[in-house]
N, C-alpha and C. Protein backbone atom coordinates (compact mmCIF):
# COMPACT_ATOMS: atom_id res chain seq x y z
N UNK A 1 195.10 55.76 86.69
CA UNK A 1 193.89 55.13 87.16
C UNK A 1 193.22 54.37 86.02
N UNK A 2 193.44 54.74 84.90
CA UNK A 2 192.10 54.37 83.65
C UNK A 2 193.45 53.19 83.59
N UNK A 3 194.64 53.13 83.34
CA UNK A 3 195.35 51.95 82.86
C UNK A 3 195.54 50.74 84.32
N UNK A 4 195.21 51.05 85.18
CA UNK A 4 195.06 50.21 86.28
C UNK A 4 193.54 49.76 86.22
N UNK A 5 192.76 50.20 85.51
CA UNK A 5 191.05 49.49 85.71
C UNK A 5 190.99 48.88 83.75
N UNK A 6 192.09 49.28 83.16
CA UNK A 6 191.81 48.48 82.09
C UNK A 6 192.65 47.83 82.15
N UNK A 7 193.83 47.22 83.27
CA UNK A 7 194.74 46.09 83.55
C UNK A 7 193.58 45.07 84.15
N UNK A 8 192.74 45.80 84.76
CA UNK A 8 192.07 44.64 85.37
C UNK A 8 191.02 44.16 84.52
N UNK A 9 190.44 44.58 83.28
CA UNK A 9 189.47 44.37 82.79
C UNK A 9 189.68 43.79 81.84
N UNK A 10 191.54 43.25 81.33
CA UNK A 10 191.65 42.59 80.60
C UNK A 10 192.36 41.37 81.91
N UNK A 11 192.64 41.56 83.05
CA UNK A 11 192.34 40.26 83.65
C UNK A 11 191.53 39.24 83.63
N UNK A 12 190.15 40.08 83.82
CA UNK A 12 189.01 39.46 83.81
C UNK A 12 188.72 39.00 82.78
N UNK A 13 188.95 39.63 81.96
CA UNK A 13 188.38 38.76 80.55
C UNK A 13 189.16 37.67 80.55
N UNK A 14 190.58 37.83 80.81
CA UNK A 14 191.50 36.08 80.32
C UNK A 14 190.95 35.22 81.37
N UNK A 15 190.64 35.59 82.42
CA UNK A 15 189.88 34.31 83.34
C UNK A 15 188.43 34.13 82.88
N UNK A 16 187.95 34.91 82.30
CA UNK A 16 186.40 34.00 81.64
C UNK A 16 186.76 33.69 80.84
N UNK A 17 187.45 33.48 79.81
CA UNK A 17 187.80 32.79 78.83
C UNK A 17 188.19 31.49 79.25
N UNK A 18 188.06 30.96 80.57
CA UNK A 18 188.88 29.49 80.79
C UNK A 18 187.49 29.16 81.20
N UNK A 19 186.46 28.19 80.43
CA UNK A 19 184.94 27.81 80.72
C UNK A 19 185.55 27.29 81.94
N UNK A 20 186.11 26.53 82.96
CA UNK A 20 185.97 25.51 83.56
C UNK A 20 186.09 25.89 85.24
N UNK A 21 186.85 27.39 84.54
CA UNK A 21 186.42 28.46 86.25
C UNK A 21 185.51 29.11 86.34
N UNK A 22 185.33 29.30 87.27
CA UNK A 22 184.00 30.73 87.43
C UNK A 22 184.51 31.30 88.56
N UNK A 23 184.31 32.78 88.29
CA UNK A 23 184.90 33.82 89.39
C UNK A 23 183.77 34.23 89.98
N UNK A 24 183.41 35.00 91.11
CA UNK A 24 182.72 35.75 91.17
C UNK A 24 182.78 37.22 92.28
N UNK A 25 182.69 38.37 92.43
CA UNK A 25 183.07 39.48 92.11
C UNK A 25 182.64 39.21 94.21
N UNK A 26 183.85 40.07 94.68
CA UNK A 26 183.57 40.01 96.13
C UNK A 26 182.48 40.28 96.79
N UNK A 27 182.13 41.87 95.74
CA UNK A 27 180.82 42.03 96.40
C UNK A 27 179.65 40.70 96.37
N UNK A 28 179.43 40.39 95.62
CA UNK A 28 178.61 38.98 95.44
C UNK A 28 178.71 38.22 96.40
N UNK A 29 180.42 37.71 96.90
CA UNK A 29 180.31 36.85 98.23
C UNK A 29 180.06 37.57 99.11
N UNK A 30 180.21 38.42 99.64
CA UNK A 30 180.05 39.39 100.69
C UNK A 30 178.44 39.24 100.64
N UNK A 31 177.78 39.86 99.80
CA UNK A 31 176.11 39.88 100.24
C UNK A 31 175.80 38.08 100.60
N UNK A 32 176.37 37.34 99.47
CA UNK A 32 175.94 35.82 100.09
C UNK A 32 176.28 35.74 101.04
N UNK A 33 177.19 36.07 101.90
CA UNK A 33 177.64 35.38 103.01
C UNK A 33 176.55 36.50 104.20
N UNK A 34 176.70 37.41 104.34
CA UNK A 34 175.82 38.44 104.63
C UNK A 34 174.48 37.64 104.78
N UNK A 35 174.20 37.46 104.15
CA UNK A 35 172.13 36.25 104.08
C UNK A 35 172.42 35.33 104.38
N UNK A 36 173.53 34.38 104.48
CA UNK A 36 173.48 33.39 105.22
C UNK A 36 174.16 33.22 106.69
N UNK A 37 174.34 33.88 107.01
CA UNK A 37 174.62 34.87 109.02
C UNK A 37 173.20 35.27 109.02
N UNK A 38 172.93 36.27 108.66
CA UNK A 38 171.85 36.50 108.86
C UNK A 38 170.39 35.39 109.24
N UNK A 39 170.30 34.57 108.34
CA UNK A 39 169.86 33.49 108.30
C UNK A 39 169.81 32.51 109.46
N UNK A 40 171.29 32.29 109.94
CA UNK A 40 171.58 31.44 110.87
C UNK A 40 171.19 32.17 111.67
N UNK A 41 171.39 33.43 112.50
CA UNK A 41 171.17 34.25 113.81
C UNK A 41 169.29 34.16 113.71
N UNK A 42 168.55 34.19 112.25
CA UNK A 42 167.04 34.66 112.68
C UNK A 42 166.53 32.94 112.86
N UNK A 43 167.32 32.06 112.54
CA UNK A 43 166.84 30.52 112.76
C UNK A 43 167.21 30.34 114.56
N UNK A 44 168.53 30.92 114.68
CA UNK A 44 168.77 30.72 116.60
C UNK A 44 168.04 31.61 117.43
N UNK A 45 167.04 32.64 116.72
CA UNK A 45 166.31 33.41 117.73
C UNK A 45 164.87 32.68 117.57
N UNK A 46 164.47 32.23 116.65
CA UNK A 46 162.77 31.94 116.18
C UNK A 46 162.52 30.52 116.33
N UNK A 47 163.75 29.13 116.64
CA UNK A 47 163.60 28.05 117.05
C UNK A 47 162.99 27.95 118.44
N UNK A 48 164.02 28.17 119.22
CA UNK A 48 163.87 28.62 120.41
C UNK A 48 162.09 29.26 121.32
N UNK A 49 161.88 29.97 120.39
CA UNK A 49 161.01 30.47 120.98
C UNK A 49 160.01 29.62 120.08
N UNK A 50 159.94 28.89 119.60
CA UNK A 50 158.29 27.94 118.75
C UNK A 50 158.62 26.64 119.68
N UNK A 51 160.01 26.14 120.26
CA UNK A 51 160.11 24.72 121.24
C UNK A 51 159.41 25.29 122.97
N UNK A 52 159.61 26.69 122.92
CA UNK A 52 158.95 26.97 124.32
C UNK A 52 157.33 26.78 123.94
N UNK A 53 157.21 27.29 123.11
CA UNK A 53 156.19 27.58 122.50
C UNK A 53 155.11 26.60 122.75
N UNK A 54 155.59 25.22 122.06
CA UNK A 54 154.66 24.14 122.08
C UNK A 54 155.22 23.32 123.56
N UNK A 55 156.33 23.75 124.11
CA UNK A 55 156.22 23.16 125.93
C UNK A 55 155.55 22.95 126.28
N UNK A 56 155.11 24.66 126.24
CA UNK A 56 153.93 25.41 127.34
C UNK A 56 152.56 25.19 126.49
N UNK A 57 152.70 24.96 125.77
CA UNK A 57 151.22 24.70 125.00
C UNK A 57 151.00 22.93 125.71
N UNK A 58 151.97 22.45 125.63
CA UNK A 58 151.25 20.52 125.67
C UNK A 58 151.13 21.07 127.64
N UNK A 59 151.79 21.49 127.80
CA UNK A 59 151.79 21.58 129.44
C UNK A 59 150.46 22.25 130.22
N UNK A 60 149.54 22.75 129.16
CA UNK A 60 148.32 23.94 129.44
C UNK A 60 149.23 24.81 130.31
N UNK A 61 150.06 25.27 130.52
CA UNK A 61 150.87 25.98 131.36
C UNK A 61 151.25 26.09 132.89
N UNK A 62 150.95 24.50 132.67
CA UNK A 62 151.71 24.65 134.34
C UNK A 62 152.73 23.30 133.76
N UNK A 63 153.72 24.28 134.30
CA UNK A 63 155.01 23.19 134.09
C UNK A 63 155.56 22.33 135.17
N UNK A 64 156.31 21.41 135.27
CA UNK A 64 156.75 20.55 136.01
C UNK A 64 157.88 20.63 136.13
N UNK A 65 158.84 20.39 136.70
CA UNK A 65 159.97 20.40 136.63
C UNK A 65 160.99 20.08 135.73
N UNK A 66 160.58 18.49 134.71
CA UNK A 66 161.27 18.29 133.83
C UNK A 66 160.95 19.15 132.90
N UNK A 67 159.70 20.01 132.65
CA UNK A 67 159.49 21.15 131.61
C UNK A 67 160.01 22.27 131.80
N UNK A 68 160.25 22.60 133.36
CA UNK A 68 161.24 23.84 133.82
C UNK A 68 162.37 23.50 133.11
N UNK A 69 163.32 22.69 133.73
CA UNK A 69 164.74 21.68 133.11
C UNK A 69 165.00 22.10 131.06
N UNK A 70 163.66 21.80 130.76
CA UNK A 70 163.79 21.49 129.63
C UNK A 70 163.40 22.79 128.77
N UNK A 71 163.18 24.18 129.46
CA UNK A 71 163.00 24.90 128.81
C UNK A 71 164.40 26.02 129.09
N UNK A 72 165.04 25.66 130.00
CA UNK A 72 166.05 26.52 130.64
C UNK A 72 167.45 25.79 129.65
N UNK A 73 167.07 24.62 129.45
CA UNK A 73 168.70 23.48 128.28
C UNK A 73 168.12 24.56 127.31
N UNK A 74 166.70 24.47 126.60
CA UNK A 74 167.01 25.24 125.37
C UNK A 74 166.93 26.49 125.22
N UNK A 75 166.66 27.20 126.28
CA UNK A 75 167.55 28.71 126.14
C UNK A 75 169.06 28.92 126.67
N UNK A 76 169.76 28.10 127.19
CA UNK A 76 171.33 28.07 127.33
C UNK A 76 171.50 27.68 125.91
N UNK A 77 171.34 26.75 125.39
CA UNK A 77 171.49 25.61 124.59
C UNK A 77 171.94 26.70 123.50
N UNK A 78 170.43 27.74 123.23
CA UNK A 78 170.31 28.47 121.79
C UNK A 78 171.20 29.53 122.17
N UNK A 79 171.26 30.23 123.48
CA UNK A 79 172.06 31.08 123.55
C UNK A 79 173.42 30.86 123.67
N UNK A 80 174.13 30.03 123.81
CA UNK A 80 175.44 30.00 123.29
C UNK A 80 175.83 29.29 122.16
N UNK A 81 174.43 29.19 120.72
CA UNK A 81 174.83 28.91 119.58
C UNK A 81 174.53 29.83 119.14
N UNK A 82 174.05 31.09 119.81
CA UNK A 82 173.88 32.34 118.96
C UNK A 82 175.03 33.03 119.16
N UNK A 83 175.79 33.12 120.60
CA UNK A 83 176.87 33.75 121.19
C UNK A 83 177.87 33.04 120.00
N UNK A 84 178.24 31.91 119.67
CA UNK A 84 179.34 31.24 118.60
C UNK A 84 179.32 31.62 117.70
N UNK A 85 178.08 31.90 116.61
CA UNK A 85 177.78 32.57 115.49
C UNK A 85 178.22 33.74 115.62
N UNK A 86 177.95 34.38 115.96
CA UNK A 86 178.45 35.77 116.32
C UNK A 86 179.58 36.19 116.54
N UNK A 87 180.32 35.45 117.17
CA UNK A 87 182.07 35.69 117.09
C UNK A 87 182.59 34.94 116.31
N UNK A 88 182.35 33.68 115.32
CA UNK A 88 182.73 33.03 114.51
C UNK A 88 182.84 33.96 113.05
N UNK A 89 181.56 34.14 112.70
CA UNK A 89 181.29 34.46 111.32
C UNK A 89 180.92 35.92 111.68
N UNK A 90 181.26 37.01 112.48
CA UNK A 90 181.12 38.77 112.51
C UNK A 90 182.22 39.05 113.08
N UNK A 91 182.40 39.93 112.59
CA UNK A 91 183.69 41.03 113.38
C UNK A 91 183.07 41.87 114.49
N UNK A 92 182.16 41.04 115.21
CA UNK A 92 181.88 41.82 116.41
C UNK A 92 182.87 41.11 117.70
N UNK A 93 182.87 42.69 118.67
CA UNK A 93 183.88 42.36 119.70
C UNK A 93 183.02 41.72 120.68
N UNK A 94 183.65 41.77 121.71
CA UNK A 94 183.42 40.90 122.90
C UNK A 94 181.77 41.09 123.42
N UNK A 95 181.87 42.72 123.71
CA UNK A 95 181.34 43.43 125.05
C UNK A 95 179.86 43.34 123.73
N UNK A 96 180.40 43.38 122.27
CA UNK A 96 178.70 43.57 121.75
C UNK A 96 178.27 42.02 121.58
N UNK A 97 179.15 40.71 121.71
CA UNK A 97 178.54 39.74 121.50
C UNK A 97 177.62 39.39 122.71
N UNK A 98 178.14 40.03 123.84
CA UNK A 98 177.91 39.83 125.34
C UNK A 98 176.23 40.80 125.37
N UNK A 99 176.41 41.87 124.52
CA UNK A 99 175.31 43.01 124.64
C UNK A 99 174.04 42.00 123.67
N UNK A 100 174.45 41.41 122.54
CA UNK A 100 174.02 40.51 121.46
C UNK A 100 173.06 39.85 122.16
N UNK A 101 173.90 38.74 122.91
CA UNK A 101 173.20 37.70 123.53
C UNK A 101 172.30 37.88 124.92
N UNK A 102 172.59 39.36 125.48
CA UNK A 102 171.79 39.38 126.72
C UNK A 102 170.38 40.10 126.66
N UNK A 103 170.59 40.23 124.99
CA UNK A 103 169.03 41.18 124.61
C UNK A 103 168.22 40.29 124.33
């Protein structure tokens, strides 16, 4: 074990020694990538609801039809760019992207 973690620790050193790469350690991508999913899913839940938002605000709340129309495109709209995110960039299965998007 100790000569398998000091095989790798003189790996690492011969790849920082080449200025013109830069490595960086999985865990590192893993949390970046982690905050930026994250990111995308709290931007497809909190858009959505600030465009209804100001609908129904210019509408004093009685809507019309093209404001019905137009509030029903952008909850399909957001909900199957949240449903894509979700099976694109997570290892979630079907039945939780399905559970995901119907909450």
């Amino acid at each position: 074990m100790l000569g398998l973690s000091l095989t790798h620790a003189q790996e690492l050193q011969r790849k920082a020694s080449d200025s013109s790469q830069v490595y960086y350690s999985r865990n590192r991508i893993e949390r970046c990538s982690t905050v930026l999913v994250t990111m995308m899913i709290l931007f497809l839940l909190v858009v959505p609801i600030y465009l209804l938002f100001h609908i129904v605000e210019r509408s004093h709340g009685e809507l019309d039809q093209h404001a019905n129309a137009l509030c029903i495109g952008i909850l399909l709209t957001f909900t199957l760019l949240f449903s894509a995110v979700m099976s694109l960039f997570t290892a979630a299965r079907k039945h939780e992207i399905l559970g995901a998007a119907a909450a």
